[in-house]
Each structure stands twice: as C-alpha cells, then as structure tokens.
Protein backbone atom coordinates (compact mmCIF):
# COMPACT_ATOMS: atom_id res chain seq x y z
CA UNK A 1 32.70 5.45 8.36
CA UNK A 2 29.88 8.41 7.48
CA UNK A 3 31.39 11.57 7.22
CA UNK A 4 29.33 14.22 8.99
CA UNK A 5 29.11 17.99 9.00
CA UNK A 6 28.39 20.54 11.43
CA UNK A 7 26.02 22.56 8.96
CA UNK A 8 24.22 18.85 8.76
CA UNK A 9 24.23 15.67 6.36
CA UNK A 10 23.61 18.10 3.07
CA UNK A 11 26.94 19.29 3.64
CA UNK A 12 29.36 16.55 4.17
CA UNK A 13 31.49 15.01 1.47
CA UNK A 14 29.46 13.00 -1.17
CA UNK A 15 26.57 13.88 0.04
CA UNK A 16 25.37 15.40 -3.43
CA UNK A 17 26.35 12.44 -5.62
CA UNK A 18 23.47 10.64 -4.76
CA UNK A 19 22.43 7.19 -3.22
CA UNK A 20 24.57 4.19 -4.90
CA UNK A 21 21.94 2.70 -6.98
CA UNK A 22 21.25 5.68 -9.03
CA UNK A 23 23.12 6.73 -11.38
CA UNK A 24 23.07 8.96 -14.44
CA UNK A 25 20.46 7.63 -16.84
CA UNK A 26 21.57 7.34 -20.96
CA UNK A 27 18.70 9.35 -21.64
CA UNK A 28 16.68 11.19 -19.53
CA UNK A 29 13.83 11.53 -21.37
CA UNK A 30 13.22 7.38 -21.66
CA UNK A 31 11.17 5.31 -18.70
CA UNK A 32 12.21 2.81 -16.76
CA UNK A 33 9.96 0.11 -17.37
CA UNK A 34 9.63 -1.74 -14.20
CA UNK A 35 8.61 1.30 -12.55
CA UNK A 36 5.33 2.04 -14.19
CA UNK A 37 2.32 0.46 -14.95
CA UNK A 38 2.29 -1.60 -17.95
CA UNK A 39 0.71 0.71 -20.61
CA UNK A 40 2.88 3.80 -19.94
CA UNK A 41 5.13 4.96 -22.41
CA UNK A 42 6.60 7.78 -24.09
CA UNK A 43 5.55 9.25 -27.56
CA UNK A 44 7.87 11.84 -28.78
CA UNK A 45 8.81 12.61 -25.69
CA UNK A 46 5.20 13.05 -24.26
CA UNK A 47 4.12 10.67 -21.35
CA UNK A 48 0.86 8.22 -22.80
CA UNK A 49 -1.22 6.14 -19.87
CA UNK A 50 -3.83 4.01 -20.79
CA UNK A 51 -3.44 5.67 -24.52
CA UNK A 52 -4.31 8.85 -23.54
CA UNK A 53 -1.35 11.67 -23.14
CA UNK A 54 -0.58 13.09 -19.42
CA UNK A 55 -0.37 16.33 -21.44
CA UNK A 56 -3.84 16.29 -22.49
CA UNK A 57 -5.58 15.12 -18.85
CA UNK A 58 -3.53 18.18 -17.63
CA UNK A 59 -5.30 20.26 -20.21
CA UNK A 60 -8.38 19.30 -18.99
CA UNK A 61 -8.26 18.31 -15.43
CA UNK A 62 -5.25 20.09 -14.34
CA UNK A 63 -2.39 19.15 -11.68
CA UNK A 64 -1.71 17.46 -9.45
CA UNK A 65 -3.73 14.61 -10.22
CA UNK A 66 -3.68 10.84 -10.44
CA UNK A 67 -3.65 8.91 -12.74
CA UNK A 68 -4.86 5.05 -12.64
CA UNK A 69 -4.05 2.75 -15.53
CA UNK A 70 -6.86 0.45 -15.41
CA UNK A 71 -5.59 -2.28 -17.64
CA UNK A 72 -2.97 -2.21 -15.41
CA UNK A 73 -4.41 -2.40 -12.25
CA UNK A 74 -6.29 -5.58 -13.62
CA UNK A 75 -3.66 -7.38 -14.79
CA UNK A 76 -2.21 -7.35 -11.84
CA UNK A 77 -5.72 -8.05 -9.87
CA UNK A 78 -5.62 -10.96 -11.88
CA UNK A 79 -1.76 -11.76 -11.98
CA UNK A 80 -2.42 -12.50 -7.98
CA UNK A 81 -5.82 -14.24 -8.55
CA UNK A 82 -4.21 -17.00 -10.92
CA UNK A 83 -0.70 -17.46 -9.40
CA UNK A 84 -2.73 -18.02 -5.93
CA UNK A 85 -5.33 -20.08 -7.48
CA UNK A 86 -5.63 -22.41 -4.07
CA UNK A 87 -5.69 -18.93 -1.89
CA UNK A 88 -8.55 -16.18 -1.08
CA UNK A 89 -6.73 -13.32 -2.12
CA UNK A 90 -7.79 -10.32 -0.02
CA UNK A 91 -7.14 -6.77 -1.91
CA UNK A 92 -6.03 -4.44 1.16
CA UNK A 93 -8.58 -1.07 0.86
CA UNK A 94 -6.41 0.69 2.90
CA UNK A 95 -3.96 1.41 0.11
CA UNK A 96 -6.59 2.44 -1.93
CA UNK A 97 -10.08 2.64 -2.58
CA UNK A 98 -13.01 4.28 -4.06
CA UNK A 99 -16.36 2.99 -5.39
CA UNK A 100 -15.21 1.97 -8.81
CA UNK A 101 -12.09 0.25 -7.83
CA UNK A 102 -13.83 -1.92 -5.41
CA UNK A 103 -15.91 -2.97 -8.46
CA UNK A 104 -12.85 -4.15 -10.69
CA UNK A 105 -11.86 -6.03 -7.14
CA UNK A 106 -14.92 -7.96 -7.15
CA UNK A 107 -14.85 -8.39 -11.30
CA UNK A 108 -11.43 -9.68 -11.14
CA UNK A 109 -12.39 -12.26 -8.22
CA UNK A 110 -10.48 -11.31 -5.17
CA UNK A 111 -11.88 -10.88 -1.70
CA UNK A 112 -11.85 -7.23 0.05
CA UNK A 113 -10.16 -6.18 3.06
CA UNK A 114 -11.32 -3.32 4.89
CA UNK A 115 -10.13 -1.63 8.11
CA UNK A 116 -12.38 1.05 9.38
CA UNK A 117 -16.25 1.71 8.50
CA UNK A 118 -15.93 4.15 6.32
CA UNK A 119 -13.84 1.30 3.74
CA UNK A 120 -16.71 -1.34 4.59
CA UNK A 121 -19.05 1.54 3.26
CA UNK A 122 -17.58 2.20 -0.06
CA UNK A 123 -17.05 -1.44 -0.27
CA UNK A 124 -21.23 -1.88 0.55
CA UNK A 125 -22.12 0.66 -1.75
CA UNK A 126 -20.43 -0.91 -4.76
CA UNK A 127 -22.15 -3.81 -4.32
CA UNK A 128 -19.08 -6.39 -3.24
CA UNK A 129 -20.75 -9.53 -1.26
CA UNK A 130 -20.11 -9.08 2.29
CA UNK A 131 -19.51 -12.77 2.55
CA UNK A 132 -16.17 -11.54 0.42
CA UNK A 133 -15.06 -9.03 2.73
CA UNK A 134 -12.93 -9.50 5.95
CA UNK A 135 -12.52 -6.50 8.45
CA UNK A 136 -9.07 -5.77 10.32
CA UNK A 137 -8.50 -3.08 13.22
CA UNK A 138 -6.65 -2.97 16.55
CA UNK A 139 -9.14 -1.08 17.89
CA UNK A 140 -13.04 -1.80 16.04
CA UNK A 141 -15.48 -0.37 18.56
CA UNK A 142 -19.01 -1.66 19.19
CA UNK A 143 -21.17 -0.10 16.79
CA UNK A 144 -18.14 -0.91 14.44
CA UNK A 145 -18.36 -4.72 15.03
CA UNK A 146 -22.07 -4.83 15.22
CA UNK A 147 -22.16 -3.29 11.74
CA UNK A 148 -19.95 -5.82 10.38
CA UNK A 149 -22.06 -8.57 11.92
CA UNK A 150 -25.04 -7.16 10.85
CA UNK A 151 -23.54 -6.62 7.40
CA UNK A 152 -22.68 -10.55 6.93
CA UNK A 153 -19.01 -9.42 7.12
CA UNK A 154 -17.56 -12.97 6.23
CA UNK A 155 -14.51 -12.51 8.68
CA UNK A 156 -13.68 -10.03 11.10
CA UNK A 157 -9.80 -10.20 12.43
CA UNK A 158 -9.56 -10.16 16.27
CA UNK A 159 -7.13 -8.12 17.76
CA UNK A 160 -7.44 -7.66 21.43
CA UNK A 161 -9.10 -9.53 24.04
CA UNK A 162 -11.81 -6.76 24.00
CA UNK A 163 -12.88 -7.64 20.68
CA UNK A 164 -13.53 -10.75 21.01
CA UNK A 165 -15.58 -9.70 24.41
CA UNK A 166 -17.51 -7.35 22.51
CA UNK A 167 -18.27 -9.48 19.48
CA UNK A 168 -19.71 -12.24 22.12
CA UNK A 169 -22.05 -9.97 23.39
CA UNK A 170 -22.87 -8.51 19.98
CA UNK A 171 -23.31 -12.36 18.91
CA UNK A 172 -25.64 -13.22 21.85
CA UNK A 173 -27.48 -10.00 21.72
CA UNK A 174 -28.63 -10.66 18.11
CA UNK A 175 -28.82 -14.72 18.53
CA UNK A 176 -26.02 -15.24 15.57
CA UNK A 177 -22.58 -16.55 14.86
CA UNK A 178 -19.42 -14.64 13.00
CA UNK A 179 -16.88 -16.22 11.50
CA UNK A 180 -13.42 -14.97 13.03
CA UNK A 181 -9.76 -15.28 12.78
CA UNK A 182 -7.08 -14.39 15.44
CA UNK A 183 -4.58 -12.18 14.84
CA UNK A 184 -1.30 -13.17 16.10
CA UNK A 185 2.35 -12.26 16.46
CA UNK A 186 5.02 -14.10 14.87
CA UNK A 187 8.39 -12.39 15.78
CA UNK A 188 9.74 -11.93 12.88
CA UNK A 189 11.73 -8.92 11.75
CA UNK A 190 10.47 -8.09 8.45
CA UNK A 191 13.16 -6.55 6.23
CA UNK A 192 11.59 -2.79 5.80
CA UNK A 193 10.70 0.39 7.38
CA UNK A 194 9.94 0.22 11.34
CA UNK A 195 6.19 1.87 10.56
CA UNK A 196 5.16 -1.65 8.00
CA UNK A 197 6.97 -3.76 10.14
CA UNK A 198 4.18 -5.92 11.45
CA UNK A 199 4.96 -9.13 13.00
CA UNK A 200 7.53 -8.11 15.56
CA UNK A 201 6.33 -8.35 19.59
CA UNK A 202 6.54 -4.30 19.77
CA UNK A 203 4.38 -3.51 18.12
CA UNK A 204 0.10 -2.66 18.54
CA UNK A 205 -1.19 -5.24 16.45
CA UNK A 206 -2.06 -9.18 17.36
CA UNK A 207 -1.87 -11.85 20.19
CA UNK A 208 1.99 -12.86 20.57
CA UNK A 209 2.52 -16.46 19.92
CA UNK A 210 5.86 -16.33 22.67
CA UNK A 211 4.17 -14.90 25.52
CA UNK A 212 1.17 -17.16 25.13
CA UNK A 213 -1.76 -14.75 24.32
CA UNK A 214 -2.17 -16.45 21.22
CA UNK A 215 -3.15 -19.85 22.45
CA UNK A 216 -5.25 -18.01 25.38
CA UNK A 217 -7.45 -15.91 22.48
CA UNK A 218 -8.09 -19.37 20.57
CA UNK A 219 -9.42 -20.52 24.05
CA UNK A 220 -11.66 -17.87 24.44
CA UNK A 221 -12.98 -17.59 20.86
CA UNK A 222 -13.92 -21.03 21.65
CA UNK A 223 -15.78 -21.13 24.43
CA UNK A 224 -18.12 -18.17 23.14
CA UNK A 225 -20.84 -20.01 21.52
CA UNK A 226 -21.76 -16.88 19.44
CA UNK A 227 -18.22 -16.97 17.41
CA UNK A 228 -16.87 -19.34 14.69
CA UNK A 229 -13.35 -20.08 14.78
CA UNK A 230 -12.03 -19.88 11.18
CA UNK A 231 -7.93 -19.71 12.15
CA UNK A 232 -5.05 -17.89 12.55
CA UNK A 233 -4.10 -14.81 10.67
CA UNK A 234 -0.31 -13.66 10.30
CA UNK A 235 1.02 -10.17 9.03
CA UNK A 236 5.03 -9.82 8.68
CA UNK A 237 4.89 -6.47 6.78
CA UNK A 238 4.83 -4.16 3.93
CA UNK A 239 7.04 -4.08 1.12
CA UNK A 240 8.08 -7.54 1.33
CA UNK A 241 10.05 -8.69 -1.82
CA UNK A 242 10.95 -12.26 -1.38
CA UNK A 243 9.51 -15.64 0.52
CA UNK A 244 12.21 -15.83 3.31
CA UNK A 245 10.63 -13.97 6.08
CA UNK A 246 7.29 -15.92 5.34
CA UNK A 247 8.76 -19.15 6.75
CA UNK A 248 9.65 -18.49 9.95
CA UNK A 249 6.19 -16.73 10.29
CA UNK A 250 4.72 -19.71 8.42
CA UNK A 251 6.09 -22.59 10.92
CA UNK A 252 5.39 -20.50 14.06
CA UNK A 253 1.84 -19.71 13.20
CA UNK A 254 1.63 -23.22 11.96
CA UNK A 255 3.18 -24.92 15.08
CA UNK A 256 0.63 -22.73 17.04
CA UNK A 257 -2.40 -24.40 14.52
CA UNK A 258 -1.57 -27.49 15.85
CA UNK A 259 -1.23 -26.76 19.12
CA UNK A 260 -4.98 -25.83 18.83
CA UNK A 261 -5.81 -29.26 17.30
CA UNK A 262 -4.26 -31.22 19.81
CA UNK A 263 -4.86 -29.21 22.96
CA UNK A 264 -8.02 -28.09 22.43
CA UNK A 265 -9.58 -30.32 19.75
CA UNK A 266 -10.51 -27.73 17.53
CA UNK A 267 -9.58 -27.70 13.89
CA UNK A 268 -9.49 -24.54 12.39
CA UNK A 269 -10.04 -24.67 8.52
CA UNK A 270 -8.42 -22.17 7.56
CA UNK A 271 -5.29 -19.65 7.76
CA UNK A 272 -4.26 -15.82 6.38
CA UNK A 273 -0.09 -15.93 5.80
CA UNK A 274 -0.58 -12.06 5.09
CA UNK A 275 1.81 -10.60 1.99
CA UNK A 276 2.79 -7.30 2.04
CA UNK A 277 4.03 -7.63 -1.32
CA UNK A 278 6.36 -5.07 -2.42
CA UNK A 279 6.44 -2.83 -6.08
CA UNK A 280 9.13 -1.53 -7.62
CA UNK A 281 10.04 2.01 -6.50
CA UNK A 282 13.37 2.66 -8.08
CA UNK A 283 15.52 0.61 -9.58
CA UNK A 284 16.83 -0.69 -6.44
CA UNK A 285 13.87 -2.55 -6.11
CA UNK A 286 12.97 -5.65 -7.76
CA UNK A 287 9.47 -7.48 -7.24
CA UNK A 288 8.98 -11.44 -7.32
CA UNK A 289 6.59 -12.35 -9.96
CA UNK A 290 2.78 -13.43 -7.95
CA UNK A 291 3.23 -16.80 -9.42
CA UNK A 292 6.79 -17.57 -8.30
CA UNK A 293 5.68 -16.16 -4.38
CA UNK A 294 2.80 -18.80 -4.72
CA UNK A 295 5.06 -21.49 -5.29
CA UNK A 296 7.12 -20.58 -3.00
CA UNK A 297 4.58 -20.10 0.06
CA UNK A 298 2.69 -22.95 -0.56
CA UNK A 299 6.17 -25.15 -0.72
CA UNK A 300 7.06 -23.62 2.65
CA UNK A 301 3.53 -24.31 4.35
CA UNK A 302 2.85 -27.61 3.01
CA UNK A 303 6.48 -29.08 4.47
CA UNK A 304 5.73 -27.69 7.65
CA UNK A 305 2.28 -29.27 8.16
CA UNK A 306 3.76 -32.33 6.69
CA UNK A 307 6.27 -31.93 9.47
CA UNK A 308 3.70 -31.50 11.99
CA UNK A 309 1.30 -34.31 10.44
CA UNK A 310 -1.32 -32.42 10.38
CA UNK A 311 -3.75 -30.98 6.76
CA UNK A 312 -2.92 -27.74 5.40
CA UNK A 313 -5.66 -25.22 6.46
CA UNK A 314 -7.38 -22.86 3.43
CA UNK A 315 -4.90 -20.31 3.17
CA UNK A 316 -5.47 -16.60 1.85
CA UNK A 317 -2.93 -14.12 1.08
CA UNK A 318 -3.08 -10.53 0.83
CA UNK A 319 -1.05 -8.75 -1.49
CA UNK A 320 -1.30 -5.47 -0.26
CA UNK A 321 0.21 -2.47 -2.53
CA UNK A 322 1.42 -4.79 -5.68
CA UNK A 323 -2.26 -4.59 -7.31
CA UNK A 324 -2.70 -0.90 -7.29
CA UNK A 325 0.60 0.46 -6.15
CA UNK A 326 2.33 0.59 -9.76
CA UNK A 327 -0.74 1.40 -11.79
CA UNK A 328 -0.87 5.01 -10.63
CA UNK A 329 1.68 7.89 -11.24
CA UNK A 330 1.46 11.28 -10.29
CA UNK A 331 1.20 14.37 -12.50
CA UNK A 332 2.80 17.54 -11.35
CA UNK A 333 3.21 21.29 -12.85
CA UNK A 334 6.63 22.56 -11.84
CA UNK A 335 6.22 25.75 -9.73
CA UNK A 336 9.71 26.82 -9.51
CA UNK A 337 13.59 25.82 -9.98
CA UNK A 338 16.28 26.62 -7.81
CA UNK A 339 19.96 25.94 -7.64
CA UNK A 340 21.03 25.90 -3.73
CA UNK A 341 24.92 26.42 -3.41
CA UNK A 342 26.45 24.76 -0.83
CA UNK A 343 29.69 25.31 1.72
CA UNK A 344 32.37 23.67 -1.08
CA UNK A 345 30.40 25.23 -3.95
CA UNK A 346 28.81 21.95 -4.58
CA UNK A 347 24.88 22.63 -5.69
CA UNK A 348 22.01 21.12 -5.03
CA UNK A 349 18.67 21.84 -7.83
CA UNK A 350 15.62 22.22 -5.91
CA UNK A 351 12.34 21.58 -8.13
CA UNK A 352 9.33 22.84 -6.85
CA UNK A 353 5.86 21.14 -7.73
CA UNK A 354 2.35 22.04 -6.84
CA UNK A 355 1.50 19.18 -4.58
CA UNK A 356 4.11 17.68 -2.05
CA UNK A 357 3.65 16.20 1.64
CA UNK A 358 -0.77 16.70 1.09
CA UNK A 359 -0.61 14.24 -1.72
CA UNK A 360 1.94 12.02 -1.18
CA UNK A 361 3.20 11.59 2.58
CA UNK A 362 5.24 8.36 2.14
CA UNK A 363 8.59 10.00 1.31
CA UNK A 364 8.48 12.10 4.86
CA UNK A 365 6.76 9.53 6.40
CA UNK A 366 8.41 6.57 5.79
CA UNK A 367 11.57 7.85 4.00
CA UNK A 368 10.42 6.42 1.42
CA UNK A 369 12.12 7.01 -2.32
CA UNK A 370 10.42 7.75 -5.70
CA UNK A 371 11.33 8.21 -8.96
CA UNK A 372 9.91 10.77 -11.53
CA UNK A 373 10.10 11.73 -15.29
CA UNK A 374 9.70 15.01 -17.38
CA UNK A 375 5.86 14.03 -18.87
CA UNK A 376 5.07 16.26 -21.70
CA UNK A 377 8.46 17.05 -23.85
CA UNK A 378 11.54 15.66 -24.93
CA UNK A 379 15.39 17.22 -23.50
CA UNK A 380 18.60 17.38 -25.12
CA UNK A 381 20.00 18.99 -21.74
CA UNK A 382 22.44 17.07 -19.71
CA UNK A 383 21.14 15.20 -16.38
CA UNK A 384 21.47 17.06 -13.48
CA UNK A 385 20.86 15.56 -9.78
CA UNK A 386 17.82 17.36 -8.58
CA UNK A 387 15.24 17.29 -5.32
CA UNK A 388 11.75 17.19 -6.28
CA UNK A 389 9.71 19.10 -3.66
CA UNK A 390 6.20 20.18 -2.49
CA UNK A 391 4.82 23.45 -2.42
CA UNK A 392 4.37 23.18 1.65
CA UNK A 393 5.26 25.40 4.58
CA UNK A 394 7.90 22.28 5.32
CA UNK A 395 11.34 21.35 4.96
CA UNK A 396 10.55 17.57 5.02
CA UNK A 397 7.75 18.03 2.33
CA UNK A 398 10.04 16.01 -0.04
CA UNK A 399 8.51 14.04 -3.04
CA UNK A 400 11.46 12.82 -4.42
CA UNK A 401 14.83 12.76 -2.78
CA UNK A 402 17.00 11.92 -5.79
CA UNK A 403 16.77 12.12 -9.65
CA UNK A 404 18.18 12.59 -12.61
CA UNK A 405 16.44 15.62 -14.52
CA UNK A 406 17.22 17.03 -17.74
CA UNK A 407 19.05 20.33 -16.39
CA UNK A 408 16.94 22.75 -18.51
CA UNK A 409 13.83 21.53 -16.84
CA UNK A 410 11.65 24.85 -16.06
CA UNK A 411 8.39 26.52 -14.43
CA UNK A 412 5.24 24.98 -16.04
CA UNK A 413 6.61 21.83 -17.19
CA UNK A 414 5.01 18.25 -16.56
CA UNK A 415 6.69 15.79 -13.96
CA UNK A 416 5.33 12.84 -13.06
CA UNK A 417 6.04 10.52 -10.74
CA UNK A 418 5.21 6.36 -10.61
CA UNK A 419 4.40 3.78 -8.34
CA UNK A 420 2.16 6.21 -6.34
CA UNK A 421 -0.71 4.04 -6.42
CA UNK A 422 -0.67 2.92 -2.50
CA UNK A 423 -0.96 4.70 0.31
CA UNK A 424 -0.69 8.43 -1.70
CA UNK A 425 -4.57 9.43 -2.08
CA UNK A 426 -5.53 7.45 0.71
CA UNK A 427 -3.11 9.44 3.18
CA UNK A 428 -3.44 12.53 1.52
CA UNK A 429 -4.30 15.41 4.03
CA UNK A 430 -5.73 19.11 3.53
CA UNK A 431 -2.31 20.13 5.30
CA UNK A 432 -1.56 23.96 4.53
CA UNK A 433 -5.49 23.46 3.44
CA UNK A 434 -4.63 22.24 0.32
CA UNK A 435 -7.27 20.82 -2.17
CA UNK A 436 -6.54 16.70 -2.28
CA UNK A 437 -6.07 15.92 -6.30
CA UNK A 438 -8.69 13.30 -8.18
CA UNK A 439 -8.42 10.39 -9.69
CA UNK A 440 -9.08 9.56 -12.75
CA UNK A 441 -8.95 6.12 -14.21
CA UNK A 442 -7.42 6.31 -18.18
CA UNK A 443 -8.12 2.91 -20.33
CA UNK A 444 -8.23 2.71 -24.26
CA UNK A 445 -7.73 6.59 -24.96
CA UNK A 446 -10.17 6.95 -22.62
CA UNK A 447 -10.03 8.78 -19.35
CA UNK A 448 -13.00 9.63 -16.21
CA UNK A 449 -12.69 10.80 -12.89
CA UNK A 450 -12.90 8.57 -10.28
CA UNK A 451 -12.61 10.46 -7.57
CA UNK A 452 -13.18 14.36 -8.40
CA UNK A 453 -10.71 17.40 -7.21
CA UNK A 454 -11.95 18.73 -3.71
CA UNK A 455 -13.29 22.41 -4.17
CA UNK A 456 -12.86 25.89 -1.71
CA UNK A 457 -16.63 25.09 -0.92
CA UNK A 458 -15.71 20.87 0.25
CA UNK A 459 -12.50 22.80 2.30
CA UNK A 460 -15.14 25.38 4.17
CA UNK A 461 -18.17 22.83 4.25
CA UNK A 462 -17.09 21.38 7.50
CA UNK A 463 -16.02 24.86 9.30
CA UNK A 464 -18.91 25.96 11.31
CA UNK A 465 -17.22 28.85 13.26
CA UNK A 466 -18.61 31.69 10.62
C-alpha cells in the first residue's frame, strides 16, 4: 500500500530514502562503469573522456555542454554492424544527428534513418548515399515525399493511406518507381514508458494488422504501378532490453508476410523487426549485448517462417539510442545548493545546475531517471541523497531525480551526467530563451565542436518584431 500525504508525495513516509535500486555508493567519487561510454574514467578524482579532462573543455568551452566520446560511439556503431551481420542496420537520426556524426554512420557501415527533411538534409549534406537512407513519418507531406523520391531515398516507410496516395501520384508525375515498406501495428505492449511505446493499436503510427488495414495497404501499394513493394516494417518501442516482446511482434508481422504471398502473390523481399534497443541509465538497467539480441531475433524469425513454410525475408534492425545514447554525458556548473526541510524534519538537497528541462527534457518528459557524478575533484564528504535540477522557471525542470552526492558538493563545481546521448540535444528547446549547449566530439586527447553554442545574436535572428 503507498502511503500518501496531503502536502503531496515529497512528504509521505520514505519518500526521501530514495527509489530501491539505489543505494549509497562505497565511494562517491568512483563511476559506474556501465553507465558511461567506454573511455570515461576518473584521474585523481577529475572526470577524463576521450583522454581529454571535462575540467579542461569547461575551461575552454564552458557549461553546459556535451560531450561525445567518439571511440565510443564507434564501437558501438560497429558492435551492431557485426552482431547483425545478415541485417541492414538503420542508425535512428532522430536521437541524434549532426553533419559529422552522420559521417562516422556511413564509415562504420550502417544505413540512416531519417524522419523529417530537415534530418534527410544533414544526412545529404554529409554525403551518405541516399540509396542508404530510409525515411519514416506519420505525417510526410508532398513536397516532403517528392524530395525523398527525387533524392533516390532507398525506402520511404508508409504510414497512412494518404501516403501511399500521394507517393502514386508523385511516382506517375515523374514516370519512376520507390521502393516502400508498410508500416504496421503489431499489438504488442512493449515494456516502457507510454510516449516509446510503439506497437500498441492506440497509438498514431502504422496500419493495424487486427483490424485489417494492414493487408488492405499491401493491396494498394500493389496495384500502384509507380511503387515497389519491399515489406513490412514493425516498431514495438524504445528502451527495449531483452528479445521477448520481439516475438510476438515477429510472428504477427510474419503471419501477415505470408498472408501477402499467398493471397496476393506477391513476395516481399524484405522486412524491418525495428529495435528500440535500450542503454543503461542507472544501475537498474542492464543492456543485452548486440550480438546476443542478433541471435536471439534471428532464432525467433527463422522458426516462425519455418513454421509458416515460407523464406525468411532480408531483415534490418534499428537500434535506436544504444549507438549514441551512452557515448555522451553532460557537463554542468553547479549554480546553487539548497537543503529543503520537510514536515518531519526530513531534508531534501536541492542542486541547482545551469542547464535543466532546455537541454535535457527526458526526465520531465518521460520520467525518465539519470545518474550523475562530481567531474572535476575528488570528496571525502559523506553521500548525501540529493535532486539535481535546472535553472528553469519550473518545478518539473528535474535532471536528476535521485543521487548520491558527496554532501560538501558546492557553487561552481563540475557535475556531469551520462547516457545523455539520445534524445537530449535533439529535443533541446530555447525554453526560458535559453542558449542550447554544443557538442563537441573528444577522441585521443583531442576535442572539436561539433555542433557550436547558440549565441544572443542566433536567439534574436529569427525575431522580426523590432
């Protein structure tokens, strides 16, 4: 039974000895491993990425920033690209992208997946083949599509029965055919948040394999001369950690493949299981290694169409956050601490940072938790259960919920935070107009900007009302 409280859940019983998993670290000035990318490490108590110290970027390029292990990122890039050897592995730009990343994507031999125009431009303009590229979207509009097709966009996901209207007039306007693939609905509840829950009926995404829209959008795929039917694509969700929820998806998307075959004599040769792989956030979590999940997958597809009698289609996977989501942490100056007593004179230690919500929106978004670690000294204080929060005009602007900090941690001292690879700079907002942080990729004692910290004069360049 919870225990409530009429002031709210901060002031019920147990409500400041934090979540079950975490408890009181040994010492806690050392790193968790499995929560940061591979090169991180701590010298003397001083955070070291890539070989260069946190400490020293700060000097230079100031906070908050990312920061972007690139060994890391392509180890992992490549961790994916060898454990699905028989797969197209499709990076997901959505969680993040920028010229020079889509590069490594293309060096390390994965395909690209890009949702909106603005991805398939950074994509274009760092020269990845569009016959690599596939483009996703509920709702792609005209000039959107025609790009793509224009482009020599290998695959572009249908979503609605509008699509597929609009790319057979966009194919028969400009006397060519595009390769597509169907995205459908498997019912499956995906164990994670509501908001990266994907494959449910619910939901805005996909044809629904129950109700029969499926089968109806391979019909009319078909009979449009203009498009090439390339297969079915299935999405359960985000932060997926294990292979169970793939194989329900797997035989229903599967049963529906040979459906196709049979009823309407088409073969299609190939088939997109998804991924939504998840990272390791905290120490709750815990990752399946790329190669075991490939194992694993294939096993579960290859009984099923043995099941069915029928060949196993080219599948592709796409991993989703587990390239880039643990090669970036987050640096942050500490603004300001405060000890909050509550009814029971149990305290809470608020520490303020000078990002929050603008840079990283998951934890208000998605509830999502974080760790973090004091980057550029060493404590001898005892742990103390602290908040990390954002500098914003919001009670929700949380960055993370629960940690152990050493209790003498103070204004102007380093904290940074892991796994915020995915989904952090490419949701970051101007909220309380506040300047989005760069990016800058550290390798061999080496660090550059990727992406460079917005100015006053990029905040003001788009307000014409003077």
């Amino acid at each position: 039974m919870s225990t409530t409280h009429e002031a709210g859940w901060a002031h019920a019983s147990g409500a400041l000895r934090g979540p079950a998993w975490l408890s009181p670290p040994r010492d806690p000035n050392a790193l968790v491993p499995q929560l940061w990318s591979t090169t991180a490490h701590k010298r003397d108590g001083d955070l070291v990425v890539g070989g260069v110290a946190v400490a020293d970027l700060v000097a230079e390029h100031m906070t908050p920033a990312y920061v972007l292990d690139e060994v890391d990122f392509r180890s992992r890039a490549r961790a994916f690209r060898d454990g699905f050897a028989d797969y197209d592995v499709y990076y997901a730009a959505k969680a993040f992208l920028c010229t020079a990343v889509a590069r490594w994507v293309a060096e390390e031999g994965l395909h690209l997946d890009v949702c909106s125009d603005g991805e398939l431009s950074v994509a274009l303009r760092a020269g990845v083949d569009p016959a690599r590229i596939e483009y996703h979207g509920n709702n792609k509009t005209y000039p959107e599509l025609r790009r793509a097709v224009v482009t020599g966009v290998r695959r572009i996901v249908v979503d609605s029965a509008t699509e597929i209207e609009r790319l057979a007039q966009i194919t028969a306007d400009l006397g060519t055919r595009q390769g597509v693939m169907i995205r459908v609905t498997a019912g499956v509840e995906a164990h994670t948040h509501e908001y990266i829950a994907t494959a449910h009926e619910d939901q805005k995404f996909g044809f629904s394999i129950t109700s029969g829209d499926a089968f109806e959008a391979v019909r009319r795929v078909q009979e449009a001369p203009g498009l090439e039917l390339l297969g079915l694509h299935s999405h359960i969700g985000s932060q997926i950690f294990d292979s169970s929820g793939f194989e329900v998806a797997a035989r229903r998307v599967l049963r529906l493949h040979a459906r196709v075959s049979d009823e309407l004599g088409v073969d299609m040769p190939e088939m997109d299981l998804g991924g939504g792989f998840g990272i390791a956030y905290t120490t709750q979590d815990d990752p399946a290694d790329p190669a075991q999940l490939a194992i694993e997958m294939t096993k579960i597809v290859e009984d099923e169409c043995r099941g069915l009698g029928i060949t196993r289609p080219r599948l592709s996977i796409e991993p989703g956050r587990a390239i880039v989501g643990p090669s970036v942490c987050t640096v942050y100056t500490v603004g300001t601490v405060k000890p909050v007593t509550l009814d029971g004179g149990a305290v809470r230690t608020y520490v303020s940072v000078d990002g929050g919500m603008s840079d990283n929106i998951r934890t208000a978004l998605y509830d999502a938790d974080y760790s973090c670690t004091l980057a550029a000294r060493a404590s001898d204080a005892e742990p103390v259960l602290s908040r990390v929060v954002g500098k914003h005009c919001e009670a929700g602007d949380i960055v993370v919920r629960d940690e152990f900090l050493p209790g003498d941690v103070a204004p102007g001292d380093l904290l940074a935070v892991p796994g915020t690879g995915a989904y952090c700079r490419s949701m970051a907002s101007n909220y309380n107009h506040a300047l989005r942080p760069p990016v800058i990729a550290v390798r061999d004692g080496e660090a550059r900007i990727l992406l460079r910290r917005e100015t006053e004069d990029d905040l003001l360049a788009t307000d014409v009302g003077a």
